[in-house]
PDB file of N, CA and C in Angstrom:
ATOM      1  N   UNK A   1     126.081 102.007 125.470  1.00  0.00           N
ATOM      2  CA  UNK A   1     124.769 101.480 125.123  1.00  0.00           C
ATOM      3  C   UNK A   1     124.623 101.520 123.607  1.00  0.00           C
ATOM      4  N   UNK A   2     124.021 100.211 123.107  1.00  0.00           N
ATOM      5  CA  UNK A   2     124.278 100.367 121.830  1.00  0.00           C
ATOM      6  C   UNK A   2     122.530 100.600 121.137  1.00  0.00           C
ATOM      7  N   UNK A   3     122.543 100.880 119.675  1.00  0.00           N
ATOM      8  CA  UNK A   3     121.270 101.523 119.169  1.00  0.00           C
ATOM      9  C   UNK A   3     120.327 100.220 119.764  1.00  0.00           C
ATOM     10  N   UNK A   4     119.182 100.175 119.213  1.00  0.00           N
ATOM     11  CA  UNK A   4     117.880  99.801 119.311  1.00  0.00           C
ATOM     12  C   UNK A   4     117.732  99.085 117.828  1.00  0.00           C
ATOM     13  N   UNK A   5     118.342  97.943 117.991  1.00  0.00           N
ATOM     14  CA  UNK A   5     117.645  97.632 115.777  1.00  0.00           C
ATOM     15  C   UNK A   5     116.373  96.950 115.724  1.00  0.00           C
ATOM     16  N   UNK A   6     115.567  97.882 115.696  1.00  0.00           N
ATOM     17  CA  UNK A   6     113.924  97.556 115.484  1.00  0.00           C
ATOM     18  C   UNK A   6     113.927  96.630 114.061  1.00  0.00           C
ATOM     19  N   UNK A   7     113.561  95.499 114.131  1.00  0.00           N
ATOM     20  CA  UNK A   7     112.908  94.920 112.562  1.00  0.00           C
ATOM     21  C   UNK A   7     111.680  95.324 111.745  1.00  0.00           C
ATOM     22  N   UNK A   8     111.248  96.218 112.140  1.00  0.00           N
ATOM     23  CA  UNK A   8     110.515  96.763 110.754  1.00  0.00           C
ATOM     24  C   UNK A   8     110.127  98.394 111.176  1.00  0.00           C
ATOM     25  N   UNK A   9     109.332  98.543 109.952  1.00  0.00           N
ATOM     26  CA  UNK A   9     109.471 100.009 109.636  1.00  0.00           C
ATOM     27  C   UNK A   9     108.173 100.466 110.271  1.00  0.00           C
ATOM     28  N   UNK A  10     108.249 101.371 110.964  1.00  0.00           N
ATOM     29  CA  UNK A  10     107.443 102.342 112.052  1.00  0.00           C
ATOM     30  C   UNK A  10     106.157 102.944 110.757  1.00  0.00           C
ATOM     31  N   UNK A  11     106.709 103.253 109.812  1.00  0.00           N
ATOM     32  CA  UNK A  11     105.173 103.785 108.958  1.00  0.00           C
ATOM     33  C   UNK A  11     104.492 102.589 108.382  1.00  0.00           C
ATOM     34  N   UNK A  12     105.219 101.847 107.575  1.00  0.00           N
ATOM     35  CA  UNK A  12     104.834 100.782 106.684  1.00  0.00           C
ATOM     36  C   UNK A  12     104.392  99.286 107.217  1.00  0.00           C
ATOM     37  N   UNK A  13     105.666  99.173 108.032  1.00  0.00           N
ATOM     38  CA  UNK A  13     105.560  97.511 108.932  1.00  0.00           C
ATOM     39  C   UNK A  13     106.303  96.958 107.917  1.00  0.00           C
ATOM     40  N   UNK A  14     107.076  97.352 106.985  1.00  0.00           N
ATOM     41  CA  UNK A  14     108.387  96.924 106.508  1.00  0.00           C
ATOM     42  C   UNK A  14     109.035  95.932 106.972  1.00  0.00           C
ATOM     43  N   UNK A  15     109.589  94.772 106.791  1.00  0.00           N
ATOM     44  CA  UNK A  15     110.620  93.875 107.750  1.00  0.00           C
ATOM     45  C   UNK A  15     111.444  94.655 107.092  1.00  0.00           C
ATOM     46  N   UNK A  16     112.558  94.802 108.678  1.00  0.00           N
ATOM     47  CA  UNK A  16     114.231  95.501 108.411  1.00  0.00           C
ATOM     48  C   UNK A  16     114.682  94.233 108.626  1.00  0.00           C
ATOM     49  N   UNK A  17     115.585  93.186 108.009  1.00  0.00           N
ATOM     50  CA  UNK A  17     117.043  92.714 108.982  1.00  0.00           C
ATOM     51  C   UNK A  17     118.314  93.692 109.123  1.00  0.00           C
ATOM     52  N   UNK A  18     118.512  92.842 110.252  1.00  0.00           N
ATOM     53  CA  UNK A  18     119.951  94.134 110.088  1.00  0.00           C
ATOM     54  C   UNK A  18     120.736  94.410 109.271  1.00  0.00           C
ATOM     55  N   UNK A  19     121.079  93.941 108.114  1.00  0.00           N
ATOM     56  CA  UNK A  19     121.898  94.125 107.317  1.00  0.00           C
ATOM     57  C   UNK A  19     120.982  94.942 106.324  1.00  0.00           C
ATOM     58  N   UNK A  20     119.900  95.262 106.021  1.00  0.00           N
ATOM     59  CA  UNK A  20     119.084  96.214 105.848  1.00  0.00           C
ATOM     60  C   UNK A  20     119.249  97.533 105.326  1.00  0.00           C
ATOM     61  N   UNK A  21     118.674  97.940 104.382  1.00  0.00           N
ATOM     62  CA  UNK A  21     118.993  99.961 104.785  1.00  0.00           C
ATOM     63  C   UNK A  21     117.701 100.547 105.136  1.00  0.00           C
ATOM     64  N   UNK A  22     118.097 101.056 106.437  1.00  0.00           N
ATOM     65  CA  UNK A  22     117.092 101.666 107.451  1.00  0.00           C
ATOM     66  C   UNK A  22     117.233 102.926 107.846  1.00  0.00           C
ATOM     67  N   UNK A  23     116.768 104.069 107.739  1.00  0.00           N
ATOM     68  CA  UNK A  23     117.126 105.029 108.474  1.00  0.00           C
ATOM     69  C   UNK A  23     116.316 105.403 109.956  1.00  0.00           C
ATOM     70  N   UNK A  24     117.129 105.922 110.899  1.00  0.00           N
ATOM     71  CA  UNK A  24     116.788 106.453 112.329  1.00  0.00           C
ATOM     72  C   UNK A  24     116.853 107.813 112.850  1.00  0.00           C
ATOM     73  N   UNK A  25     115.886 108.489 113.609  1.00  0.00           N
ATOM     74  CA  UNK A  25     116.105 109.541 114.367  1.00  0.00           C
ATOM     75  C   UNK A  25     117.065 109.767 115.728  1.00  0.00           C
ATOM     76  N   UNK A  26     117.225 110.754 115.872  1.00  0.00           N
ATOM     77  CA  UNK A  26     118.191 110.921 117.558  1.00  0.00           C
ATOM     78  C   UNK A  26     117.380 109.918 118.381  1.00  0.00           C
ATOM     79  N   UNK A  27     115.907 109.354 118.633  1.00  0.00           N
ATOM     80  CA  UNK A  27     115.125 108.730 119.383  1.00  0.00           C
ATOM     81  C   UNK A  27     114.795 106.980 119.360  1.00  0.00           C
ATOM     82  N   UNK A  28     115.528 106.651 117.722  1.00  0.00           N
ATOM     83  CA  UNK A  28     115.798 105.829 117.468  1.00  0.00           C
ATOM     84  C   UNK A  28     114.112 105.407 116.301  1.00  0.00           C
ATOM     85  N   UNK A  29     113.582 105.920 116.140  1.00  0.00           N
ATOM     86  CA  UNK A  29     112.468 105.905 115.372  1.00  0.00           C
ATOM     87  C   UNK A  29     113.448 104.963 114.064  1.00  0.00           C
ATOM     88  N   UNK A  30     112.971 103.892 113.171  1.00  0.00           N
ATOM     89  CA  UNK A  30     113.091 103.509 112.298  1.00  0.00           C
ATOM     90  C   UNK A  30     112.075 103.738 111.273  1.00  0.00           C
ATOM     91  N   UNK A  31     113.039 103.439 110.179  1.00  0.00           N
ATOM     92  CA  UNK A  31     112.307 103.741 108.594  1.00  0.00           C
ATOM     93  C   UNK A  31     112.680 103.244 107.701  1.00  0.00           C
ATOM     94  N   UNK A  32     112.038 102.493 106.786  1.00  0.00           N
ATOM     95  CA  UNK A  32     112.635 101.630 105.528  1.00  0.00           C
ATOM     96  C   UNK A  32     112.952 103.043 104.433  1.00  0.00           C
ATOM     97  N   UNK A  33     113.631 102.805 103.756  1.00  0.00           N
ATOM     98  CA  UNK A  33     114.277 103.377 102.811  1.00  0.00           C
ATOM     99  C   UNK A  33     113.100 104.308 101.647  1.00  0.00           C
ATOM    100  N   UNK A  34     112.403 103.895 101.180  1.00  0.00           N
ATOM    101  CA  UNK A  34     111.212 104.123 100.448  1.00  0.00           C
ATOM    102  C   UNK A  34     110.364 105.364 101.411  1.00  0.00           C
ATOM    103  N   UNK A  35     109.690 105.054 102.523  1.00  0.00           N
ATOM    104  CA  UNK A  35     109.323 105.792 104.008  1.00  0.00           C
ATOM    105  C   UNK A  35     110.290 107.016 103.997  1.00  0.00           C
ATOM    106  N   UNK A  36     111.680 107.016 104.046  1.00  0.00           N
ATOM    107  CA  UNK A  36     112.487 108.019 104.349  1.00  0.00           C
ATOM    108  C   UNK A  36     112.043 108.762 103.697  1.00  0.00           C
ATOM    109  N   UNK A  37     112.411 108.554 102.141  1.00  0.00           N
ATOM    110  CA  UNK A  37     112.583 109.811 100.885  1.00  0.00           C
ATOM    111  C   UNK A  37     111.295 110.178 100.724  1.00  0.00           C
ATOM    112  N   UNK A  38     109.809 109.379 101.231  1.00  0.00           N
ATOM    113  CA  UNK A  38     108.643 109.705 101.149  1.00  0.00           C
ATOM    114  C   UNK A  38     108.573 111.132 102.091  1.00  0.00           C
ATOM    115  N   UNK A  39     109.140 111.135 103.177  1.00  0.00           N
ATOM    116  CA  UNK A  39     109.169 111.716 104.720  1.00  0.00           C
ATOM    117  C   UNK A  39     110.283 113.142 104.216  1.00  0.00           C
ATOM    118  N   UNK A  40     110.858 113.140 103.684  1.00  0.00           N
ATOM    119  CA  UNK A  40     111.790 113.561 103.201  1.00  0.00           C
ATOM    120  C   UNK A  40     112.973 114.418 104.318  1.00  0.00           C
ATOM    121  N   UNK A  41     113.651 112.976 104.820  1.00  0.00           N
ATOM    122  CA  UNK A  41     114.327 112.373 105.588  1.00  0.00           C
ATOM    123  C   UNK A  41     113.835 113.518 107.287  1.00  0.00           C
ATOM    124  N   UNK A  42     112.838 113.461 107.296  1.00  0.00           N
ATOM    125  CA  UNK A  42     112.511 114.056 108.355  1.00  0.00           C
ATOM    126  C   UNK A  42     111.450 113.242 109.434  1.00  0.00           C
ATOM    127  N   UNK A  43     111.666 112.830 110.550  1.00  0.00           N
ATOM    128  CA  UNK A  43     110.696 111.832 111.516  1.00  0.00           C
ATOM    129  C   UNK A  43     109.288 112.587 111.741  1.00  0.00           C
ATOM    130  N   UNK A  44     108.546 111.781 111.181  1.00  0.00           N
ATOM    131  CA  UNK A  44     107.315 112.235 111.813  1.00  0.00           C
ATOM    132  C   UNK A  44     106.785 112.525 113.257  1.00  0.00           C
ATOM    133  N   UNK A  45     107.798 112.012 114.020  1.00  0.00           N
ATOM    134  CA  UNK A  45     107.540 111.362 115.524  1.00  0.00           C
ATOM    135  C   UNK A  45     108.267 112.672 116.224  1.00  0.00           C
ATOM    136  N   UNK A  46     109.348 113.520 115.610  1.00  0.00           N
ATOM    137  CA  UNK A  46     109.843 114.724 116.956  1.00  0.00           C
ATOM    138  C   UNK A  46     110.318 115.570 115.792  1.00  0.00           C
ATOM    139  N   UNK A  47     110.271 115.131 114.798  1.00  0.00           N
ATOM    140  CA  UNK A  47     111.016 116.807 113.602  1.00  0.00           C
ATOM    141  C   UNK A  47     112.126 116.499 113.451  1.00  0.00           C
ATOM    142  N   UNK A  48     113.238 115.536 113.904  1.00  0.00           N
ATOM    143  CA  UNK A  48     114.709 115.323 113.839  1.00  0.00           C
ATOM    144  C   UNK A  48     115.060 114.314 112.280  1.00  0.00           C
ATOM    145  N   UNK A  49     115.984 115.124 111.795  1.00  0.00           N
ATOM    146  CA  UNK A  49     116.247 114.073 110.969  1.00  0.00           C
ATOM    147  C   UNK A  49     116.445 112.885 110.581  1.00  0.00           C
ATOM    148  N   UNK A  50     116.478 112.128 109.600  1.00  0.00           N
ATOM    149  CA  UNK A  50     116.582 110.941 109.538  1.00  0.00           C
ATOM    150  C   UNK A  50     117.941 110.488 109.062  1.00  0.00           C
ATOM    151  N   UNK A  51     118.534 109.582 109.500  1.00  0.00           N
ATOM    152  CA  UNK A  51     119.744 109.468 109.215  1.00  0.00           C
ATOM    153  C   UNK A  51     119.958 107.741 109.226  1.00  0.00           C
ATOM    154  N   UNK A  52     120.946 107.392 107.950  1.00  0.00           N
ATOM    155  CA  UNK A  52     121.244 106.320 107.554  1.00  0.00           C
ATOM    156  C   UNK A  52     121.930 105.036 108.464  1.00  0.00           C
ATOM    157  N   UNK A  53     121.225 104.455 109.562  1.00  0.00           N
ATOM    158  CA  UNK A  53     121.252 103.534 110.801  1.00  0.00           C
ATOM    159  C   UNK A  53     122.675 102.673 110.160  1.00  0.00           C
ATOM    160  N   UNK A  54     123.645 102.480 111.365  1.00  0.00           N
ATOM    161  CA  UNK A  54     124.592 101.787 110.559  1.00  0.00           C
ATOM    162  C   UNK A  54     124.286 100.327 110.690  1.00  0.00           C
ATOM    163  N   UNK A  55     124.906  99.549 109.831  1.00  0.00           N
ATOM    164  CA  UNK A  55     124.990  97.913 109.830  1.00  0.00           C
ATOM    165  C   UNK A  55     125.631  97.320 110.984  1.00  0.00           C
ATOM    166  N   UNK A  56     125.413  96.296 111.127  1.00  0.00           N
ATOM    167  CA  UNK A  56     126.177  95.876 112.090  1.00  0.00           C
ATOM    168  C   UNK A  56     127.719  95.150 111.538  1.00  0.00           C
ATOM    169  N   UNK A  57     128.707  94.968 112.294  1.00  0.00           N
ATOM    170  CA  UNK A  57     129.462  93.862 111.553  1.00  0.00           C
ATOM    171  C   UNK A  57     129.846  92.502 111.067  1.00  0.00           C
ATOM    172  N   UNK A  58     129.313  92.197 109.968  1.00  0.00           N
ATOM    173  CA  UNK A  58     129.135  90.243 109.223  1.00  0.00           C
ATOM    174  C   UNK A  58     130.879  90.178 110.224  1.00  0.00           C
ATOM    175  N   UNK A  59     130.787  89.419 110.826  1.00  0.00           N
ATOM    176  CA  UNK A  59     131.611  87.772 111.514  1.00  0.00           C
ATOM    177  C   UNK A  59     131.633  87.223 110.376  1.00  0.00           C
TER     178      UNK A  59
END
């Protein structure tokens, strides 16, 4: 099962595309980049860190 790539950012309403830098929790919570280091890489939503969502791969 693969992640969840939400297009925008859960605090802000950010548009993500996927090629994007987004970070995610174990729960899949998204976050634009700016949001993270605000949060300081910690989810507001369960306490789990935030971690740098990977890209997908450009075809």
């Amino acid at each position: 099962m693969g992640l969840e790539m939400r297009t925008q950012c859960e605090k802000c309403s950010e548009p993500l595309a996927s090629q994007s830098a987004a970070y995610i929790c174990v729960h899949e919570c998204t976050f634009c980049e700016p949001c993270t280091k605000e949060m300081v890489n910690v989810c507001p939503n369960c306490g789990g860190e935030l971690v740098k969502r990977p890209r997908p791969r450009v075809h």
